[in-house]
N, C-alpha and C. Protein backbone atom coordinates (compact mmCIF):
# COMPACT_ATOMS: atom_id res chain seq x y z
N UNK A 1 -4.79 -4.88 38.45
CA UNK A 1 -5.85 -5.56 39.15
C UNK A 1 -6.74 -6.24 38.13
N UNK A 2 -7.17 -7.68 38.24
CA UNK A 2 -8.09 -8.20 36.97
C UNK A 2 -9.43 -8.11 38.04
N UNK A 3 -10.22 -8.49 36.98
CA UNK A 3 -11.42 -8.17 36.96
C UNK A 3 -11.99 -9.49 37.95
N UNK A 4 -13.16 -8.83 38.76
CA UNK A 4 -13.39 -10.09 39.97
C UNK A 4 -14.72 -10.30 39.69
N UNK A 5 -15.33 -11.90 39.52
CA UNK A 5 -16.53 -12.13 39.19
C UNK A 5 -17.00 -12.44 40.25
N UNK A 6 -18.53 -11.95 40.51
CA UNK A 6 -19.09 -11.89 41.45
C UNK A 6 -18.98 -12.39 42.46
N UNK A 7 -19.32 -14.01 42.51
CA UNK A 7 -18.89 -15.20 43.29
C UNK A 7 -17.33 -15.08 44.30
N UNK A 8 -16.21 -14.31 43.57
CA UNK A 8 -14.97 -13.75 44.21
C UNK A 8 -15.54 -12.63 44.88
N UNK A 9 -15.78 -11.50 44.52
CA UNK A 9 -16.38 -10.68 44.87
C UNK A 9 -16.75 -11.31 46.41
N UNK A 10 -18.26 -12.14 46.67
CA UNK A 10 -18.33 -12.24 47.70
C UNK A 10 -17.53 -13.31 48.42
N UNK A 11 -16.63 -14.06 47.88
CA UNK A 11 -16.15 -14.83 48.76
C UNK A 11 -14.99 -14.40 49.15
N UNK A 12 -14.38 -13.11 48.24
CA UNK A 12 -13.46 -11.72 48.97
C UNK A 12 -14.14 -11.38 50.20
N UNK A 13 -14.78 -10.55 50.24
CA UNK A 13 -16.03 -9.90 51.43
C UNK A 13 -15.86 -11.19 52.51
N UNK A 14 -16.29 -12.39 52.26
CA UNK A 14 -16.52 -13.38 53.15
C UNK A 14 -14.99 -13.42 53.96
N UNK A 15 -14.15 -14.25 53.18
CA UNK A 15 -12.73 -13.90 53.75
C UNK A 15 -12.48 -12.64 54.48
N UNK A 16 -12.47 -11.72 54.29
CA UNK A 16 -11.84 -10.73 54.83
C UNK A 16 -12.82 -10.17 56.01
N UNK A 17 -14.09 -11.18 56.08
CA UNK A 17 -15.19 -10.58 57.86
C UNK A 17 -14.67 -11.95 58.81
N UNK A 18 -14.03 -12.84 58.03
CA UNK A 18 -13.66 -14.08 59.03
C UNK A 18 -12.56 -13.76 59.74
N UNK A 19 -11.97 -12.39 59.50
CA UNK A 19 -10.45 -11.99 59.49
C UNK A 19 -9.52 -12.55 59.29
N UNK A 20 -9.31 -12.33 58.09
CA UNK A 20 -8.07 -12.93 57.43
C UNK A 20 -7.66 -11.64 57.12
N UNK A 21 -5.95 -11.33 57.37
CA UNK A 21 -5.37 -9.92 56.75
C UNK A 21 -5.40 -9.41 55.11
N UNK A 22 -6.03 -8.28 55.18
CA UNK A 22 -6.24 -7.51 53.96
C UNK A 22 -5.08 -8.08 52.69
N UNK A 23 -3.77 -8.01 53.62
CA UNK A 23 -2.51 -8.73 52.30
C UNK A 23 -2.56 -9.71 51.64
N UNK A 24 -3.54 -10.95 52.79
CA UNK A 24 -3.43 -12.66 52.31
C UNK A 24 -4.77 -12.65 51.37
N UNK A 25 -5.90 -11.63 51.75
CA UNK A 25 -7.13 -11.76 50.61
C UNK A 25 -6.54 -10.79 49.48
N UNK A 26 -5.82 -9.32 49.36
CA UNK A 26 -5.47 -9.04 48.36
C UNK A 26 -4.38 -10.04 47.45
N UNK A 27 -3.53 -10.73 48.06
CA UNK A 27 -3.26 -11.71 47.17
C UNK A 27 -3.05 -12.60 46.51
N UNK A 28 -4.67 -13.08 47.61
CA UNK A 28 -5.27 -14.50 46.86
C UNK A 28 -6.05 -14.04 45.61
N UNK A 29 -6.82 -13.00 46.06
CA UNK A 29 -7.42 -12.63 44.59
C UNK A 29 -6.99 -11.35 43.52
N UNK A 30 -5.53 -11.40 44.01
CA UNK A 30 -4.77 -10.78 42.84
C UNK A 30 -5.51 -9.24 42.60
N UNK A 31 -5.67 -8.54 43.79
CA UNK A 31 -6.65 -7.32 44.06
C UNK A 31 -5.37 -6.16 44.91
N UNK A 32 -5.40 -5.34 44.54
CA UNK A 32 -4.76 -4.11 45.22
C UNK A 32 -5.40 -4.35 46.66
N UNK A 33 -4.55 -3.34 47.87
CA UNK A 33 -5.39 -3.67 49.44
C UNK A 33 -6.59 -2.30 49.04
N UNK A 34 -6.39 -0.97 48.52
CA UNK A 34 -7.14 -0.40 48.20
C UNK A 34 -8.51 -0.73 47.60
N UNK A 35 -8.09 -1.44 46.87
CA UNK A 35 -9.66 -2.04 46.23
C UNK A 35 -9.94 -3.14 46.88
N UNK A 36 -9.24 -3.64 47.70
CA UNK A 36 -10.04 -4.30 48.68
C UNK A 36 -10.78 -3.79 49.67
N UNK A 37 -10.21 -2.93 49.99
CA UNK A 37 -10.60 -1.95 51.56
C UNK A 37 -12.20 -1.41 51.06
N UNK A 38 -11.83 -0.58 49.62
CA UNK A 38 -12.88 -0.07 49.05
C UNK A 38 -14.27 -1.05 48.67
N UNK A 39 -14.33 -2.34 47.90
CA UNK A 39 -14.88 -3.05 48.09
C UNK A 39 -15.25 -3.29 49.14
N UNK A 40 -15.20 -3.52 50.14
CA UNK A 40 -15.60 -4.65 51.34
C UNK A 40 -16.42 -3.11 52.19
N UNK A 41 -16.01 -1.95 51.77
CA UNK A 41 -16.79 -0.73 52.37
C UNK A 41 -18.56 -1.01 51.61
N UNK A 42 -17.68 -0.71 49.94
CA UNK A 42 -18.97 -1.10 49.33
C UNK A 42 -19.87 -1.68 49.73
N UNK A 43 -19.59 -3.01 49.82
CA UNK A 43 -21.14 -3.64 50.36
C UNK A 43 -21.31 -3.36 51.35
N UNK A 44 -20.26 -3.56 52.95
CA UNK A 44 -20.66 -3.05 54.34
C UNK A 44 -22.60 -1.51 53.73
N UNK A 45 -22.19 -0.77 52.61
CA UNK A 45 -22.56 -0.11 52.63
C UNK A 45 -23.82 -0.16 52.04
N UNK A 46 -23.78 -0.86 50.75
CA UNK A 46 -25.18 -1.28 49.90
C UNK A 46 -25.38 -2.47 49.58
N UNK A 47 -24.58 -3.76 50.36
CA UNK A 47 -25.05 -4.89 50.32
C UNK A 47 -24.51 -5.49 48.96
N UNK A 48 -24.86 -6.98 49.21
CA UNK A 48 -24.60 -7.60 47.77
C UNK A 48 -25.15 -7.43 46.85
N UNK A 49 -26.18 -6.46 46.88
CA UNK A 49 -26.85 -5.95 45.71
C UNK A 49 -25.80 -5.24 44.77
N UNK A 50 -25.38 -4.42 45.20
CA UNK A 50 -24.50 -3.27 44.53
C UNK A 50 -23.84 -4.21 43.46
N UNK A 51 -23.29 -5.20 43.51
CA UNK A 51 -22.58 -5.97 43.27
C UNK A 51 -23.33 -6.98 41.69
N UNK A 52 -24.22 -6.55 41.88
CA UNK A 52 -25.41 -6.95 40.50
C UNK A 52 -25.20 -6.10 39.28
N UNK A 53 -25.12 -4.76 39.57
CA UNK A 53 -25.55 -4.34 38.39
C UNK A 53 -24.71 -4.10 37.42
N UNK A 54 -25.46 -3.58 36.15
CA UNK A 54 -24.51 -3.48 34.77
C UNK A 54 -23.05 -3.55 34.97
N UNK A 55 -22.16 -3.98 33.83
CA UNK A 55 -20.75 -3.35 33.84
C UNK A 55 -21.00 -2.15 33.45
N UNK A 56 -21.43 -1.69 32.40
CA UNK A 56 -21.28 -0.27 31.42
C UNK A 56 -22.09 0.19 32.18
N UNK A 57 -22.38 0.69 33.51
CA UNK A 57 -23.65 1.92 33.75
C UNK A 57 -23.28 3.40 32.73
N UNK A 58 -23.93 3.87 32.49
CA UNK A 58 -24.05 5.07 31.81
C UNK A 58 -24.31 6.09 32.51
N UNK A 59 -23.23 6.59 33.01
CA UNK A 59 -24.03 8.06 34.18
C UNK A 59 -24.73 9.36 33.50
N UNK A 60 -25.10 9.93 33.86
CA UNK A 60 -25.52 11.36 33.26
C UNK A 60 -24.58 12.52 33.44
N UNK A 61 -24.68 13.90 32.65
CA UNK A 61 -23.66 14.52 33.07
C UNK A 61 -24.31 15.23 34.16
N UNK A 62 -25.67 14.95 34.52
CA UNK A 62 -26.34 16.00 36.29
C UNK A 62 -25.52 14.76 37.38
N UNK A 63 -25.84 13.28 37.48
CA UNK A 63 -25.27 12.86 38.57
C UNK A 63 -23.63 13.09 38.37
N UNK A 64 -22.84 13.34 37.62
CA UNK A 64 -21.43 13.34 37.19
C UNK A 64 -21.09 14.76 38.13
N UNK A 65 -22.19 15.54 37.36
CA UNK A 65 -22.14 16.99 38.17
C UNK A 65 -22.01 17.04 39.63
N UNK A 66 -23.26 16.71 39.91
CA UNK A 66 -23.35 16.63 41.91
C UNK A 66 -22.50 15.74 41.96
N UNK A 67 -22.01 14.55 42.27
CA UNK A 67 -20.66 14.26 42.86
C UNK A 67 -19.63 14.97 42.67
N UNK A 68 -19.04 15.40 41.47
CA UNK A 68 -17.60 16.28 41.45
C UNK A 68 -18.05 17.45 42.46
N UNK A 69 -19.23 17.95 42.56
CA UNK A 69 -19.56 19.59 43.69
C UNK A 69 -19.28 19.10 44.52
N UNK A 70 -19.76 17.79 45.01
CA UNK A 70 -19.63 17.36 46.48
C UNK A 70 -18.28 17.09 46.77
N UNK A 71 -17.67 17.08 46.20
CA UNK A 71 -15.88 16.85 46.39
C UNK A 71 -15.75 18.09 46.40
N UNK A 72 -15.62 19.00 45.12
CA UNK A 72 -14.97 20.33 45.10
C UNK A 72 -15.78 21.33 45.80
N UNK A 73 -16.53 21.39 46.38
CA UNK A 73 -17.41 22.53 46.65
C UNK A 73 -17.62 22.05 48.10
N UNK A 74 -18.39 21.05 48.01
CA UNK A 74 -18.75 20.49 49.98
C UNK A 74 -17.38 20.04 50.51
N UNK A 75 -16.18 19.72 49.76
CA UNK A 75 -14.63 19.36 50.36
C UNK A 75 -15.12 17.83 50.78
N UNK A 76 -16.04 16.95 50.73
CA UNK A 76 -15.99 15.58 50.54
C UNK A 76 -14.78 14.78 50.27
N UNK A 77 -14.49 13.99 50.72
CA UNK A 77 -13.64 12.80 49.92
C UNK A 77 -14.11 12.06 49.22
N UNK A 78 -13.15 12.13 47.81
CA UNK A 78 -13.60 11.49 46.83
C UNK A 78 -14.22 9.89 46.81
N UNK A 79 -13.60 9.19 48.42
CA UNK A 79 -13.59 8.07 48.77
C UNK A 79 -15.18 7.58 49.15
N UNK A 80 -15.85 8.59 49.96
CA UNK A 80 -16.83 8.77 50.75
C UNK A 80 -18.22 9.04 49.71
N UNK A 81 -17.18 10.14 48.76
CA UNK A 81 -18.44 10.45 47.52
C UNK A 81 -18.93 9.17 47.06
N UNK A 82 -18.13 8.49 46.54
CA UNK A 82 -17.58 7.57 45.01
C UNK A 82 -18.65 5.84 46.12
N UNK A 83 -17.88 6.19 47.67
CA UNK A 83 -19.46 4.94 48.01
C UNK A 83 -20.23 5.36 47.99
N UNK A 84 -20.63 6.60 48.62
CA UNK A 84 -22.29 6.68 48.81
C UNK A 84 -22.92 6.68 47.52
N UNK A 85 -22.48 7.10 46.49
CA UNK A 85 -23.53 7.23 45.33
C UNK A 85 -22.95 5.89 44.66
N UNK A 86 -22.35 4.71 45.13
CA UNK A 86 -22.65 3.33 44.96
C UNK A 86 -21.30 3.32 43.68
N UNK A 87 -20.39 4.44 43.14
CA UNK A 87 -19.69 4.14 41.92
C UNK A 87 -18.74 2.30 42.27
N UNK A 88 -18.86 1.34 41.59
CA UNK A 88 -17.74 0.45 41.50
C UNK A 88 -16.39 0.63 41.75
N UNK A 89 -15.72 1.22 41.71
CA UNK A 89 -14.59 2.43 42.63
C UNK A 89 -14.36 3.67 42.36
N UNK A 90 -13.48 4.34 43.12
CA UNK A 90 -13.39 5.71 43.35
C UNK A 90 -12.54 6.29 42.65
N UNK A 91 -11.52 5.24 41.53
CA UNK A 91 -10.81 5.85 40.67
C UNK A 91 -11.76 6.84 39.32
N UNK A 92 -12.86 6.18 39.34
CA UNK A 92 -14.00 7.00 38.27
C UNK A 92 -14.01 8.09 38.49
N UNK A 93 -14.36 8.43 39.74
CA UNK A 93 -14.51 9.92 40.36
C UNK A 93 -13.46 10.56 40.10
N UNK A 94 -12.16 9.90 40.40
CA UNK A 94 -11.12 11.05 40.29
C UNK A 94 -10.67 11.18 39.09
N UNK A 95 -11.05 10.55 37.98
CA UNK A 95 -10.80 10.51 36.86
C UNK A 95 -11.79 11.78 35.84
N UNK A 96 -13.25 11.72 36.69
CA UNK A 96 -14.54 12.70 36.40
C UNK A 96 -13.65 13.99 36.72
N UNK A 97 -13.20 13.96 37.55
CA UNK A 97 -12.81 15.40 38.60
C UNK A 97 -11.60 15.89 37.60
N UNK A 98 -10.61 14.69 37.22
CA UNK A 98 -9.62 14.97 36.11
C UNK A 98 -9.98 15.89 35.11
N UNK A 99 -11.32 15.48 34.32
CA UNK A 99 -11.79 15.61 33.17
C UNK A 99 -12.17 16.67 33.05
N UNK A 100 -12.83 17.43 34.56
CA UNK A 100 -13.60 18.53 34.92
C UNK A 100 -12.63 19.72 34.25
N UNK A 101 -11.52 19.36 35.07
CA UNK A 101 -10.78 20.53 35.27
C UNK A 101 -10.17 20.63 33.88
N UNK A 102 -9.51 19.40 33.74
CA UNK A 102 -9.30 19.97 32.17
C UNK A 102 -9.95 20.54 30.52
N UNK A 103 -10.89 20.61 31.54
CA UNK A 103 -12.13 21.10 30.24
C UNK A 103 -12.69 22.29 30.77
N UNK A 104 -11.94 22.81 31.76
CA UNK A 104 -12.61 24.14 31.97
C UNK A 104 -13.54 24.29 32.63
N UNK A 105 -13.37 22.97 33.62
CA UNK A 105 -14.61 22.57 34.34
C UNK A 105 -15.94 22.99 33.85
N UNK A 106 -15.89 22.50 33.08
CA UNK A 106 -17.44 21.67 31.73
C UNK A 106 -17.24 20.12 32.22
N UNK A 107 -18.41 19.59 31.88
CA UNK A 107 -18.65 18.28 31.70
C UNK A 107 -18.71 17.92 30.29
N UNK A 108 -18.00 17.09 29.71
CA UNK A 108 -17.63 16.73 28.31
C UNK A 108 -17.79 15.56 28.26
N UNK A 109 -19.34 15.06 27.05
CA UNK A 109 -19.25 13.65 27.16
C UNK A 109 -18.81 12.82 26.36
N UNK A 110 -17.68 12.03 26.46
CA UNK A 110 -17.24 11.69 25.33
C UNK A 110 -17.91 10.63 24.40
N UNK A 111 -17.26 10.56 23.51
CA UNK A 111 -18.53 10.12 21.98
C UNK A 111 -18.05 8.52 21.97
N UNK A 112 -18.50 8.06 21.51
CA UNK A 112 -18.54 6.84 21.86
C UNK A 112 -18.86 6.09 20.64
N UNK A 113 -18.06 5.12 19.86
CA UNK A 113 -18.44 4.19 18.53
C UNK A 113 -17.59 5.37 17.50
N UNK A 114 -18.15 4.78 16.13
CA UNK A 114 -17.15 5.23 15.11
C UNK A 114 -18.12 6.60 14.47
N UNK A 115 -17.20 7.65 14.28
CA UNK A 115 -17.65 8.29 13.66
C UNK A 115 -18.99 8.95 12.44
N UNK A 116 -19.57 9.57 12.59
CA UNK A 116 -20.71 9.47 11.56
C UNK A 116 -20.04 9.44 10.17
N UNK A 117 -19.18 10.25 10.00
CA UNK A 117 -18.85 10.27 8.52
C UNK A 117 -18.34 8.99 7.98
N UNK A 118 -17.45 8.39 8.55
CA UNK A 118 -16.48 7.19 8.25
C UNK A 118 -18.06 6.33 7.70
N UNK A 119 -18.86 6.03 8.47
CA UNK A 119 -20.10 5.36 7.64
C UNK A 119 -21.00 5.94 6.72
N UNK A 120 -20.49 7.21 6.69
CA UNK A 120 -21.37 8.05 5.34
C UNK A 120 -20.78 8.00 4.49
N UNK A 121 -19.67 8.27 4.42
CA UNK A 121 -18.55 7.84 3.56
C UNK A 121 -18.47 6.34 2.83
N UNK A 122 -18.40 5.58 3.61
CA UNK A 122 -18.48 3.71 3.06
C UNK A 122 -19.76 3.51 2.39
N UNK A 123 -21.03 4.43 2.75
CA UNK A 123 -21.92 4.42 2.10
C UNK A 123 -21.99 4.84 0.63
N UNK A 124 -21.96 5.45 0.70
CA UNK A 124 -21.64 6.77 -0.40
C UNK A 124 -21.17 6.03 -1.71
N UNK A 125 -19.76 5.33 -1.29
CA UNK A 125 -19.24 4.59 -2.34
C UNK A 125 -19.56 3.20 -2.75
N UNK A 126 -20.64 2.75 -1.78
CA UNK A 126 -21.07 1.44 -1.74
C UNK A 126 -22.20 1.50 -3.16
N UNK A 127 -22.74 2.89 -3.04
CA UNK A 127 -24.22 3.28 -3.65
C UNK A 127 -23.73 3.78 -4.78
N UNK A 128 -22.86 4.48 -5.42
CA UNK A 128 -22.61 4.51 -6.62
C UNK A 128 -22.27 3.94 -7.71
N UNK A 129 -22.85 4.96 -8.89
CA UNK A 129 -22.92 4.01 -9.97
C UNK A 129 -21.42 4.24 -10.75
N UNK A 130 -21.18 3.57 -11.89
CA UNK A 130 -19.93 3.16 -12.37
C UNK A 130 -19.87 5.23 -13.35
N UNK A 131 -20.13 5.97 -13.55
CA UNK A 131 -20.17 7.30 -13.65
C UNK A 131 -19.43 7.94 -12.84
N UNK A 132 -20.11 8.00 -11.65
CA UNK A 132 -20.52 8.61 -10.33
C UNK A 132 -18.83 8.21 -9.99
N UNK A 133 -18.42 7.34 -9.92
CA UNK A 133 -17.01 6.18 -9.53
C UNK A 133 -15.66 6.90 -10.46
N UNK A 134 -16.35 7.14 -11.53
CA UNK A 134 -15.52 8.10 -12.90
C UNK A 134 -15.32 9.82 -12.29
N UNK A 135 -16.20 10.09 -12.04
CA UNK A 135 -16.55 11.21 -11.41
C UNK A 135 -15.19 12.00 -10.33
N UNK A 136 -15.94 10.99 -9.36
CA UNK A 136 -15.14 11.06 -7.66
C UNK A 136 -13.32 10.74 -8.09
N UNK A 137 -13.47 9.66 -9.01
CA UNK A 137 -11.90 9.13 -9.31
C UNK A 137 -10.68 10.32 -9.87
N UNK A 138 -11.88 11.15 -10.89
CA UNK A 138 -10.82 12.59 -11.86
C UNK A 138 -10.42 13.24 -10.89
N UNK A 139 -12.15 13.66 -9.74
CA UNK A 139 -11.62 14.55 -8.55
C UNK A 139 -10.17 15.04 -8.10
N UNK A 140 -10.06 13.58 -7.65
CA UNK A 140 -9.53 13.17 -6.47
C UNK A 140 -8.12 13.27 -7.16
N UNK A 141 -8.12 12.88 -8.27
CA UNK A 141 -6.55 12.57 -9.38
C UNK A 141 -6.66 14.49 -9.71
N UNK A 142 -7.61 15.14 -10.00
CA UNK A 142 -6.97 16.43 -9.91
C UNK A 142 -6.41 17.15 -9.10
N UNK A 143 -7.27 16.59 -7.72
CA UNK A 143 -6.52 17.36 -6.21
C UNK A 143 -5.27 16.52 -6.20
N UNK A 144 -4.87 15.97 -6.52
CA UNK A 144 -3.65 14.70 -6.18
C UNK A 144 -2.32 15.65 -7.03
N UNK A 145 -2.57 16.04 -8.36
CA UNK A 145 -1.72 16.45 -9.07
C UNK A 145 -1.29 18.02 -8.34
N UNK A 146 -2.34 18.86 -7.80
CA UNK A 146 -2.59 20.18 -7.64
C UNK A 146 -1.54 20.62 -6.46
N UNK A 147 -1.81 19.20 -5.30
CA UNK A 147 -0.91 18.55 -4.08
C UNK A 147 0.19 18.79 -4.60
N UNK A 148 0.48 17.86 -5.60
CA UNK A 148 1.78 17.52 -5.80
C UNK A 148 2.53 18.73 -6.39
N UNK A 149 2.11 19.65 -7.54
CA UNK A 149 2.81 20.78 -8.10
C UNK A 149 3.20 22.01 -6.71
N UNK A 150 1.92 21.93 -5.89
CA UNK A 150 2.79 22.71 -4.79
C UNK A 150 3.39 22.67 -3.96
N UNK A 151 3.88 21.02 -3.86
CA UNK A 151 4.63 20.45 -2.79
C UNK A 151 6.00 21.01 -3.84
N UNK A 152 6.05 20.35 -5.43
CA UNK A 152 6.76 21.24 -6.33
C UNK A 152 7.45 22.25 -6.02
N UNK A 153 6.66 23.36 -5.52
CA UNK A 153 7.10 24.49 -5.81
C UNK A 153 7.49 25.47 -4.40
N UNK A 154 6.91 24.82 -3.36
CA UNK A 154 7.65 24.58 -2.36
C UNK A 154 8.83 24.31 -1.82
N UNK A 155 9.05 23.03 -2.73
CA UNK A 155 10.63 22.93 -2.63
C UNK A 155 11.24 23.73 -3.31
N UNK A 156 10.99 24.19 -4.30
CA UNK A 156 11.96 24.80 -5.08
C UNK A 156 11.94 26.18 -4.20
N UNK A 157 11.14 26.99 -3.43
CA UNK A 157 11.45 27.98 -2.95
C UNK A 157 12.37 27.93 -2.10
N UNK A 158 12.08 27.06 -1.08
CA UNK A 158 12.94 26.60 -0.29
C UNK A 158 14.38 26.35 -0.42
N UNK A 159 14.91 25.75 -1.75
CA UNK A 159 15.91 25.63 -2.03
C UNK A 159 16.59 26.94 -2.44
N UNK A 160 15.96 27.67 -3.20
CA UNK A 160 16.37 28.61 -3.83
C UNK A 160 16.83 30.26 -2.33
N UNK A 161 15.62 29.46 -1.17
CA UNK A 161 16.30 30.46 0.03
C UNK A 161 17.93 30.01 0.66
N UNK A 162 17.34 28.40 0.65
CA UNK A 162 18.90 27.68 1.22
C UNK A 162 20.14 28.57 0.31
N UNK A 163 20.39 28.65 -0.93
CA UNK A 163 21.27 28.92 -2.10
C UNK A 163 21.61 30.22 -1.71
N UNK A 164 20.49 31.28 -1.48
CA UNK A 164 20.86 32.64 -1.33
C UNK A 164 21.50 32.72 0.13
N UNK A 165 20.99 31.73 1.16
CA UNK A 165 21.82 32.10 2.60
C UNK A 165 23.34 31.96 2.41
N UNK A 166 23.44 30.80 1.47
CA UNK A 166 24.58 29.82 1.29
C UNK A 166 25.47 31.67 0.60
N UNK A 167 25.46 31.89 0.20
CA UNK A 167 25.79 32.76 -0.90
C UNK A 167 26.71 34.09 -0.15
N UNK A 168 25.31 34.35 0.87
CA UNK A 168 25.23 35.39 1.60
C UNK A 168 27.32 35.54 2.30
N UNK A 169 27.26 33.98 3.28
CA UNK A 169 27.77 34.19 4.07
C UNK A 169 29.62 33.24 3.38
């Protein structure tokens, strides 16, 4: 399903109150009949307003909370939840409800942008001096060698078990 800019949006809605069948507006505007059905509830429900706000809303994990209860706990449909509290569709919800359960039903918010270290890190080496650069470089060439002798010696155990099975039988 691509993405429908507003103006479609309502001239979806418009089409489909003039009655035209759900099939000929889902595929004029290249829309599932589900997300049509669901849309056209939408506004029936909160108007063309709904239809304004942010892409990225940012929910909280308390409203995240009370909707998944109201499904799992009040036995709601996820369909019924996902309009009344206005979500853009109802795949979010069941995706929240996904998330629930696989986390032990916790709410887990996921992190979002690049890591703190990865930029503490680029820092770090941005700010040092030509020492400091000498320094980090031996480190890193001593753990490198230290790696390598026990990857060394690893194999050689290894081999030396292969030899004795070999032997055995």
């Amino acid at each position: 399903m691509s993405k429908l800019s507003y103006e479609d949006k309502i001239n979806l809605y418009n089409d489909r109150k003039k009655g035209l069948s759900k099939k000929s507006v889902s595929t004029k505007y290249n829309i599932s009949i589900h997300g049509l059905q669901y849309l056209c509830c939408l506004i029936d429900k909160h108007g063309f307003d709904i239809l304004r706000k942010n892409k990225n809303n940012k929910y909280s994990n308390e409203f995240k909370q009370d909707a998944i209860d109201r499904c799992l706990n009040n036995n709601e449909s996820i369909w019924s939840v996902a309009l009344d509290i206005g979500l853009p569709g109802d795949g979010m919800l069941h995706n929240w409800i996904n998330k629930y359960k696989e986390n032990g039903y916790n709410i887990v918010e996921r992190k979002r942008g690049r890591s703190p270290t990865m930029t503490k890190e680029k820092q770090i080496k941005e700010n040092e001096t030509d020492k400091e650069k000498i320094e980090r470089l031996e480190r890193e060439n001593l753990y490198l060698k230290a790696e390598l002798e026990y990857s060394k010696k690893l194999r050689a155990v290894v081999q030396a078990r292969k030899n004795q099975q070999q032997k055995k039988k």
